[in-house]
Each structure stands twice: as structure tokens, then as C-alpha cells.
Protein backbone atom coordinates (compact mmCIF):
# COMPACT_ATOMS: atom_id res chain seq x y z
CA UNK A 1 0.00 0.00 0.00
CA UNK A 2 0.70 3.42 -0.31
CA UNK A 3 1.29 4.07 3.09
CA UNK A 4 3.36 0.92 3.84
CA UNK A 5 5.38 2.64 1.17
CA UNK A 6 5.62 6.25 2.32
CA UNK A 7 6.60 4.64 6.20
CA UNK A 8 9.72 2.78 4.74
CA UNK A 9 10.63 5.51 2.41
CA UNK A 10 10.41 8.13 5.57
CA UNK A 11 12.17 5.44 7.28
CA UNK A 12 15.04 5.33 5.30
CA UNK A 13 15.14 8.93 5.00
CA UNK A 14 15.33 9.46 8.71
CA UNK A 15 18.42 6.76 8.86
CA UNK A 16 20.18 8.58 6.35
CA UNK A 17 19.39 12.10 7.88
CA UNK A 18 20.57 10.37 11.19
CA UNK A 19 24.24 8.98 9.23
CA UNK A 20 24.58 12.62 7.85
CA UNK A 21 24.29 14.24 10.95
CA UNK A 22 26.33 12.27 13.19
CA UNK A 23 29.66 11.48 10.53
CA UNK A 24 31.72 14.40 10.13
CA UNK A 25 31.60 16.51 13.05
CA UNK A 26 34.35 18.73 12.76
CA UNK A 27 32.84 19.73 9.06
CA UNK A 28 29.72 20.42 10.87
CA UNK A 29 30.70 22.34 13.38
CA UNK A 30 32.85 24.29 10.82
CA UNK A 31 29.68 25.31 8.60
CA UNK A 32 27.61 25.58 12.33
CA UNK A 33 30.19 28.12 13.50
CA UNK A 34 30.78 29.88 9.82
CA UNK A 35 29.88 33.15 9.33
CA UNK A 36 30.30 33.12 5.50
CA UNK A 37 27.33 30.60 5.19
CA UNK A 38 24.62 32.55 3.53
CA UNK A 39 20.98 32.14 4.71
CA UNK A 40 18.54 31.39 2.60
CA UNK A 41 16.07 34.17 2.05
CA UNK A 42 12.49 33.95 0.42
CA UNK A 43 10.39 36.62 -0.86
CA UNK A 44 7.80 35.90 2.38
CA UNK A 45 10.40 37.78 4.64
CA UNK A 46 11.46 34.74 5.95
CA UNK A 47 15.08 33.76 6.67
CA UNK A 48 16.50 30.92 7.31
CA UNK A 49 19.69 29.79 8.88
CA UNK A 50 21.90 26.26 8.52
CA UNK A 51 20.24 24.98 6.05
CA UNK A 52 23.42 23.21 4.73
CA UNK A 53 24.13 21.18 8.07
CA UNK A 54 20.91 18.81 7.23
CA UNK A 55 19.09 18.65 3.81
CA UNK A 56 15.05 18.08 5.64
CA UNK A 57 15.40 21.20 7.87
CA UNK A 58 16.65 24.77 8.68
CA UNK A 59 18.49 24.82 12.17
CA UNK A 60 16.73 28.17 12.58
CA UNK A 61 14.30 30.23 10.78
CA UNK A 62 13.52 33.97 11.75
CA UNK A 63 10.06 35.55 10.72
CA UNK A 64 8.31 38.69 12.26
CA UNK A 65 11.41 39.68 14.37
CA UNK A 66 11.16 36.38 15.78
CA UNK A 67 13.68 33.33 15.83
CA UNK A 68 12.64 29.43 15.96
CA UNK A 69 15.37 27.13 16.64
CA UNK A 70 15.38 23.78 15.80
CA UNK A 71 15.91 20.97 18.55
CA UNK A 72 19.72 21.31 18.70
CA UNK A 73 21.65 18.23 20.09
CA UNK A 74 24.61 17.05 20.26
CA UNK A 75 26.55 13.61 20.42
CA UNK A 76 30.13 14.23 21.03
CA UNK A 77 29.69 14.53 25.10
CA UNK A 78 30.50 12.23 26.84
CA UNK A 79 27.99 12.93 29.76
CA UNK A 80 24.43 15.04 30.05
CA UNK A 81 26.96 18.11 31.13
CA UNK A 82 28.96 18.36 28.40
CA UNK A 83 26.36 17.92 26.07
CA UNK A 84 24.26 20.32 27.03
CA UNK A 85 26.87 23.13 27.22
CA UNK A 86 27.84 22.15 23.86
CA UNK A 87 24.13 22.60 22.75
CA UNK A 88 23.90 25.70 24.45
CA UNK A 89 26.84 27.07 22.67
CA UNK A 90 25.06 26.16 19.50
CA UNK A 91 21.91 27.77 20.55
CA UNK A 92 24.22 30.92 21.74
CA UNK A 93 25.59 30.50 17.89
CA UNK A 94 22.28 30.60 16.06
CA UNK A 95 20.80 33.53 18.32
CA UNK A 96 24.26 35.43 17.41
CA UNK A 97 23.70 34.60 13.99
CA UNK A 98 19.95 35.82 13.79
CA UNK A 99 20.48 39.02 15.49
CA UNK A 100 19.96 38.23 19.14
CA UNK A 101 20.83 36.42 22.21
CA UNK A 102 19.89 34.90 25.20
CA UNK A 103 18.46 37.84 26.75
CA UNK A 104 15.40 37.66 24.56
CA UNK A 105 13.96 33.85 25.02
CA UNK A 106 10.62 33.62 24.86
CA UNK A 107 10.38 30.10 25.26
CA UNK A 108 12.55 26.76 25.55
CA UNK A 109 11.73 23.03 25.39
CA UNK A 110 14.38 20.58 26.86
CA UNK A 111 14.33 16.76 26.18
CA UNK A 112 16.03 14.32 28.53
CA UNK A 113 16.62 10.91 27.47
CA UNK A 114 16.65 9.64 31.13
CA UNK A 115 14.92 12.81 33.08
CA UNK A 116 15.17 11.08 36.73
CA UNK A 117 19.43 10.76 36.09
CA UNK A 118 20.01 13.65 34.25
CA UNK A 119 17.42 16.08 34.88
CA UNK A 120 19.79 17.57 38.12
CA UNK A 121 23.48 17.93 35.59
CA UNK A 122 21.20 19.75 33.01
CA UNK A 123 19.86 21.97 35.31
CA UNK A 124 22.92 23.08 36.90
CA UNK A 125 24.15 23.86 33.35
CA UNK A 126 20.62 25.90 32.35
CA UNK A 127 21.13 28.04 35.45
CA UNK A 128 24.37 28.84 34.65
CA UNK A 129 23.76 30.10 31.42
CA UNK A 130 20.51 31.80 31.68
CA UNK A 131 20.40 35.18 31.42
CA UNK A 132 19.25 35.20 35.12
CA UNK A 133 16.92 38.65 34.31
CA UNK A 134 15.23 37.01 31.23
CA UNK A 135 14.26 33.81 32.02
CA UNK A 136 12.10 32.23 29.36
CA UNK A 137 8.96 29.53 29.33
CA UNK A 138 10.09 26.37 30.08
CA UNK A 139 9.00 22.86 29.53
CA UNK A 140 11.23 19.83 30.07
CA UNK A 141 9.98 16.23 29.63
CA UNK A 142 11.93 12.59 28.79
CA UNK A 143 11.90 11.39 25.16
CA UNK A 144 13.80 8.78 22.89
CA UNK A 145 16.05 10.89 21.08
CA UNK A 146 17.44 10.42 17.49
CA UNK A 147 20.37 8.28 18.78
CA UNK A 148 21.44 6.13 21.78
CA UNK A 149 24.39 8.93 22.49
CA UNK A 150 22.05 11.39 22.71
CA UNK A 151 21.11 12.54 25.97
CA UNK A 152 19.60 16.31 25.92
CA UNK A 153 17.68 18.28 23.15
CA UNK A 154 17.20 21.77 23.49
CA UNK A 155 14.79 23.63 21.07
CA UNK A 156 14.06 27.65 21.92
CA UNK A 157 12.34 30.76 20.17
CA UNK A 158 13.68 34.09 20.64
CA UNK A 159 12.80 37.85 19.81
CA UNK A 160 15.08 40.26 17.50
């Protein structure tokens, strides 16, 4: 059936997505971190940023003076700790890149893949980054994640 065939073909698109985006970190991290990328604009005054770093989505897009990231994650820490500060660096990168910061969250979503271990290391690192004046909405819940190394997700929307 058609749908039998649209699951496996979504299937198999989501495995490759998943081998693109965890082979070749350094490259990633290069075009994550490069200023000379250029967004992609439409004629809808939308913008959209790192579009090159996966080929099903834009790692942020920025419409009415407002910024959506996408869930960022990472897989190269070793514990909940390090991977979160190395998503929040990203998330710091993407706000820079879109014309604003921390300061202006509006709202955050965190996924944990094991919320009763890690919940307490992620935490500690949140606090210490949060602009402590401009705290944004929060949720925070435990999910299955796109890979087993995977242990936080942090997706937020900011204002210009």
C-alpha cells in the first residue's frame, strides 16, 4: 500500500538524515560556526539559517522579528553536562547569527533521554547560562532521542 510505502521511504530517509548528521563533526561544526554561510532568504520575509548542516530542515528560521530554533543536540559529550553546554553554545551561535541572544527567550523546550538521572546535571548547566533577568517559558519532559548517544535536546524561540 501506499502508506506501507511512504513509512519505509520516511524510514530510510530518517536513517540517512541520522548517518549525515552524526559522521563528520568537525565539518559540521565548521559550517555551524561559519559566518560566510549565507541564509537562505524567500520573498515571504522569511530567513533561514543552517540549512546546509541537514538537507530536511533549517536549524533556525527567523520571521516577524522572531527566531525558531530547531531541537539542537549534540553527540560528542561524553555525559548530560557536556552535552548540554555544547548545545547551548550552538543555541548561543544561532541567536548570534539571527540578530539576538539569550536575553530575549521567549520560550525553551528541553528533552532528557533519562529525566530522573540527568534532569539535576542539566539543570545546573541551564542556570548557569541563563540570562538570570530574562528567564524564558520552560517545559522539560523525557523522550527517545534520534540516537542512543544522545542525551539532551534543546529547542528555543527568541525575539530580535
Amino acid at each position: 500500500s501506499s502508506i506501507h510505502t511512504d513509512s519505509m521511504y520516511c524510514t530510510m530517509l530518517g536513517h540517512r538524515i541520522l548517518k549525515t548528521a552524526l559522521t563528520s563533526t568537525a565539518r559540521r561544526q565548521q559550517s555551524l560556526f561559519s559566518k560566510t554561510a549565507a541564509p537562505y532568504n524567500s520573498s515571504g520575509g522569511i530567513t533561514r539559517l543552517g540549512t546546509e548542516v541537514l538537507p530536511t530542515m533549517s536549524q533556525a528560521v527567523v520571521h516577524n522579528e522572531i527566531v525558531y530554533l530547531s531541537g539542537q543536540v549534540d553527540g560528542t559529550g561524553e555525559d548530560v553536562v557536556a552535552q548540554t553546554k555544547n548545545v547551548l553554545a550552538k543555541v548561543d551561535a544561532y541567536l548570534e547569527e539571527a540578530g539576538t541572544d539569550k536575553s530575549k527567550l521567549l520560550t525553551s523546550t528541553i528533552w532528557l533521554k533519562n529525566i530522573e538521572r540527568d534532569f539535576g546535571a542539566m539543570n545546573e548547566v541551564w542556570c548557569q547560562w541563563i540570562d538570570d533577568n530574562n528567564k524564558p517559558v520552560r517545559a522539560t519532559t523525557e523522550a527517545s532521542l534520534a540516537a542512543p548517544n544522545m542525551l539532551v535536546e534543546i529547542q528555543v524561540t527568541a525575539a530580535k
